[in-house]
Protein backbone atom coordinates (compact mmCIF):
# COMPACT_ATOMS: atom_id res chain seq x y z
CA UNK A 1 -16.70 -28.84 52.02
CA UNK A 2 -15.32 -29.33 55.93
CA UNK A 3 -18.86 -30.18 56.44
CA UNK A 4 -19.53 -32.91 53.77
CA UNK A 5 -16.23 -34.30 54.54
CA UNK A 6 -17.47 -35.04 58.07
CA UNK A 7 -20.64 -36.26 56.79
CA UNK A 8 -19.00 -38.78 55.20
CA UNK A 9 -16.63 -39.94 57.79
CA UNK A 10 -19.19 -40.40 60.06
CA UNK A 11 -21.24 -42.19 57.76
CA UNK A 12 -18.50 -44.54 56.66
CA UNK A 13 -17.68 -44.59 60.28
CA UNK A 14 -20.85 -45.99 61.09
CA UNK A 15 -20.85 -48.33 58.11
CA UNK A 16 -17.51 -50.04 59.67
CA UNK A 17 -19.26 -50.21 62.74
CA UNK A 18 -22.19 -52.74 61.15
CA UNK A 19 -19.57 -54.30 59.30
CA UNK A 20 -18.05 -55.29 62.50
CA UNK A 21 -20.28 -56.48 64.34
CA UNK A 22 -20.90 -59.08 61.82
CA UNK A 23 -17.14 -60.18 61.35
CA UNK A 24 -14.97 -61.99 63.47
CA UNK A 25 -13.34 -59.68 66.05
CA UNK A 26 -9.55 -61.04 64.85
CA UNK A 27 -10.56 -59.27 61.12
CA UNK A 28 -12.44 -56.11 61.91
CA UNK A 29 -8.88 -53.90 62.14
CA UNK A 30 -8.22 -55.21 58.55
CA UNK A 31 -11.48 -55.03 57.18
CA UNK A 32 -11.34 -50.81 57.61
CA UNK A 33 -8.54 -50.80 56.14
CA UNK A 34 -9.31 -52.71 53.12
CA UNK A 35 -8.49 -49.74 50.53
CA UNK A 36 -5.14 -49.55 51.62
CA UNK A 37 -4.79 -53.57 51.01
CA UNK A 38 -6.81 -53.40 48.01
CA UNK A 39 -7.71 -50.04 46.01
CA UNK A 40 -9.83 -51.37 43.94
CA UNK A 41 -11.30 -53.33 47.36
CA UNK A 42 -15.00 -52.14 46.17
CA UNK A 43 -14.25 -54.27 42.21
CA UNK A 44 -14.67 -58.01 43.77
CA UNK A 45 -12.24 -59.12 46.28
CA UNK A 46 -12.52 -62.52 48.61
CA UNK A 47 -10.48 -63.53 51.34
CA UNK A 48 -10.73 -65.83 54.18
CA UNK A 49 -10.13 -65.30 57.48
CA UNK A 50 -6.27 -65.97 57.19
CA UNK A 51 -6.08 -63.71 53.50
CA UNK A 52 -7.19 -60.74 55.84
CA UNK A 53 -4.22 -60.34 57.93
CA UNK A 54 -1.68 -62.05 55.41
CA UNK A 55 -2.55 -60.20 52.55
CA UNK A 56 0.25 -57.52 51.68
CA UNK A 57 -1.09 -53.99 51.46
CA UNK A 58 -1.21 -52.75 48.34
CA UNK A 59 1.58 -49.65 48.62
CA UNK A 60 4.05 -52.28 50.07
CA UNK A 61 3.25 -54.64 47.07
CA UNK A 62 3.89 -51.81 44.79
CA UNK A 63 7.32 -51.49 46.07
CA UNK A 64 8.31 -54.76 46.17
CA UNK A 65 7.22 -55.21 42.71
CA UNK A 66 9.32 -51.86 41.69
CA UNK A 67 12.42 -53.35 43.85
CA UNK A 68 12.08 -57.02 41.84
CA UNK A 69 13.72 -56.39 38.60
CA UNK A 70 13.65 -60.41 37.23
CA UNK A 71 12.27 -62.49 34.67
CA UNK A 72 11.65 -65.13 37.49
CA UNK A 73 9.48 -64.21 40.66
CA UNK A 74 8.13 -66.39 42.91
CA UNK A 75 6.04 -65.67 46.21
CA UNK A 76 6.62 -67.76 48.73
CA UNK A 77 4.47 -66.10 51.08
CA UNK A 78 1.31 -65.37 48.46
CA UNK A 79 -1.19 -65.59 50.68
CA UNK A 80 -4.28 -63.87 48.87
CA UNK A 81 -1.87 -62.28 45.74
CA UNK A 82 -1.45 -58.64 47.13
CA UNK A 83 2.22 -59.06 45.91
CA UNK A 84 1.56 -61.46 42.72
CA UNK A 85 -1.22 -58.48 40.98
CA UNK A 86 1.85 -56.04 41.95
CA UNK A 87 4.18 -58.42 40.13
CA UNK A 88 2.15 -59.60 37.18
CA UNK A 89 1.24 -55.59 36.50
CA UNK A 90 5.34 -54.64 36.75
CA UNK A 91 6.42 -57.48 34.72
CA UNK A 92 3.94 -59.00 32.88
CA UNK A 93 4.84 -62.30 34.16
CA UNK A 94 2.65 -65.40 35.42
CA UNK A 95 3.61 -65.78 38.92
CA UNK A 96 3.63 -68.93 41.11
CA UNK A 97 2.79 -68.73 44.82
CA UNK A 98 2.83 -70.60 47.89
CA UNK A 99 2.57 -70.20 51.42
CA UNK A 100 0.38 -68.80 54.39
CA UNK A 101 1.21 -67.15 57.92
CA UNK A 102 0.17 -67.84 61.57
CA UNK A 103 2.19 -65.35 63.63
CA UNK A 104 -0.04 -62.97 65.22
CA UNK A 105 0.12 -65.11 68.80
CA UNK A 106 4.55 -65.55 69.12
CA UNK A 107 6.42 -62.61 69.87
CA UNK A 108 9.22 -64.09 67.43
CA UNK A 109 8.28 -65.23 63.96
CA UNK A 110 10.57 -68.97 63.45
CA UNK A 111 10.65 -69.41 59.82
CA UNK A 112 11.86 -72.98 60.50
CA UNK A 113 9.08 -74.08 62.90
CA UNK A 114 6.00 -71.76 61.78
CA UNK A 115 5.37 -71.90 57.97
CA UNK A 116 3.79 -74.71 56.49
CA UNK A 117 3.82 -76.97 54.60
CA UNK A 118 7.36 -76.06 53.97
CA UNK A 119 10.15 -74.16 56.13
CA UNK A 120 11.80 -71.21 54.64
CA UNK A 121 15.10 -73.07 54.40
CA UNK A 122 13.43 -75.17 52.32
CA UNK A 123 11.49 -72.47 50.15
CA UNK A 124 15.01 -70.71 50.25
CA UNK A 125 16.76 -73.27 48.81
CA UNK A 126 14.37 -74.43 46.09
CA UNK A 127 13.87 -70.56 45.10
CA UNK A 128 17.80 -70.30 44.70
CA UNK A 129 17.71 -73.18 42.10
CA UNK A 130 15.77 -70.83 39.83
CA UNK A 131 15.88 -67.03 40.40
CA UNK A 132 18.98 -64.57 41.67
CA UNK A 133 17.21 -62.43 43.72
CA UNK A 134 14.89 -63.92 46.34
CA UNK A 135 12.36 -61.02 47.97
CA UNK A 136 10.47 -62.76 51.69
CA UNK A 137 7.38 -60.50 52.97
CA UNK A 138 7.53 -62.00 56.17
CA UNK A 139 5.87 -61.05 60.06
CA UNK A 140 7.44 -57.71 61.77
CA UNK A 141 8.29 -60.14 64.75
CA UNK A 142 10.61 -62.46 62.34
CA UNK A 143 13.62 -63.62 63.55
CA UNK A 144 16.34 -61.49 61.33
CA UNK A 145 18.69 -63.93 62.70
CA UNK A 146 17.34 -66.43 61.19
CA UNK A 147 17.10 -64.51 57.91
CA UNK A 148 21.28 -63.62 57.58
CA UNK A 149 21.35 -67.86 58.57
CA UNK A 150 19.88 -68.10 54.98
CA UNK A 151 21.83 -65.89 53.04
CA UNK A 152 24.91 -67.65 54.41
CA UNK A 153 23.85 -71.32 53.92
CA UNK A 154 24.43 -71.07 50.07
CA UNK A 155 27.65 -72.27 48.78
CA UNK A 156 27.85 -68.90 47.94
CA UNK A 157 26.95 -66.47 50.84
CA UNK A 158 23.76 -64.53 49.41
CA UNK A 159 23.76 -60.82 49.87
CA UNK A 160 20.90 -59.73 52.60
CA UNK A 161 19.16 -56.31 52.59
CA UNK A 162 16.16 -56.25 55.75
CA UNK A 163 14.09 -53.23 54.92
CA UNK A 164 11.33 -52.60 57.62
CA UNK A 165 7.85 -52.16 56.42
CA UNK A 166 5.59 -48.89 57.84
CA UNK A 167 2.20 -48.47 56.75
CA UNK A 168 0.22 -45.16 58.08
CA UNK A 169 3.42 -44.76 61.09
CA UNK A 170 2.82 -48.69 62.17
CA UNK A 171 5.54 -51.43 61.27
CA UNK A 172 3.39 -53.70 59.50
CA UNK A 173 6.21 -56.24 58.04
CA UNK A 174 9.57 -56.91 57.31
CA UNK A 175 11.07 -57.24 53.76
CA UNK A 176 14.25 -59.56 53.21
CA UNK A 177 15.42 -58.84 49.86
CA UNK A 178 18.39 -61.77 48.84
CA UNK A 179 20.59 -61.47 45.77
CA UNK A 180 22.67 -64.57 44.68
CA UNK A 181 26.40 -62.96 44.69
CA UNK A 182 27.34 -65.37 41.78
CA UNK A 183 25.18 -66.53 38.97
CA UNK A 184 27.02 -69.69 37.71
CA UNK A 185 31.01 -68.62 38.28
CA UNK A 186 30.10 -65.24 37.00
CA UNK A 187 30.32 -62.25 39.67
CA UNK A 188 27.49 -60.24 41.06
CA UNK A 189 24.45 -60.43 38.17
């Protein structure tokens, strides 16, 4: 068994290796670990350049689908859908998305200055209109001040949880989960 097992690493090993040398050098982390972004990597999945770092791994998805008990989610930060085919499987729901991260190169993530085509004030505040509980997958290196800025601009301070995000002992992301502390004049929903 010990001796098949190492077989097989090696082999897969060496598979990554070709793999590699024919992607770009800014993907070939992500690309070996594409069953942890994608279990079912091996069924049909595409992604850019951009979905291969932005895409949420698939055990992080999970729980932020489990943590998102709503009739109303949207995903700001969809990128390729690791979070929306966590979603649509927990709820059942059809799930709007928008958004796309360049962060890798800043050693602080601005949510005003770096996502496009919209700031997350803006994607805040038009997510608010709709939905009670707002959950962000956003860059480890985001500014959390910037984050407890947004749950305070309501007319109604939001409440703010920050949950860091490890995958296999690495932080990988950060997880801002907001929850509307009044749902029209009501208390806490």
């Amino acid at each position: 068994m010990g001796a098949r097992r190492k077989s097989s690493n090696a082999s897969e090993e060496l598979q990554c290796q070709v793999i590699l040398e024919e992607l770009s050098a800014n993907i070939g982390k992500y690309w070996c670990q594409r069953y942890l972004l994608f279990s079912r990597f091996d069924s049909g999945i595409q992604m850019d350049e951009e979905g291969w770092f932005s895409v949420t791994p698939e055990p992080i998805a999970r729980h932020h689908a489990l943590r998102c008990d709503s009739d109303i989610i949207i995903d700001c930060f969809a990128g390729v859908g690791g979070n929306a085919i966590q979603f649509a499987q927990r709820h059942s729901l059809l799930v709007t998305s928008l958004g796309g991260p360049d962060y890798a190169k800043v050693k602080t993530y601005n949510i005003m200055r770096m996502l496009k085509p919209h700031d997350g004030y803006f994607l805040f505040n038009t997510a608010k209109k709709i939905a009670h509980k707002i959950v962000m997958f956003l860059p480890r290196n985001v500014d959390l001040n910037q984050l407890a800025e947004l749950s305070l601009s309501a007319d109604h301070p939001w409440s703010l949880e920050v949950e860091k995000n490890f995958l296999n002992g690495k932080l990988k992301a950060v997880t801002a989960y907001f929850s509307a502390t009044t749902v029209e004049g009501n208390e806490s929903p």
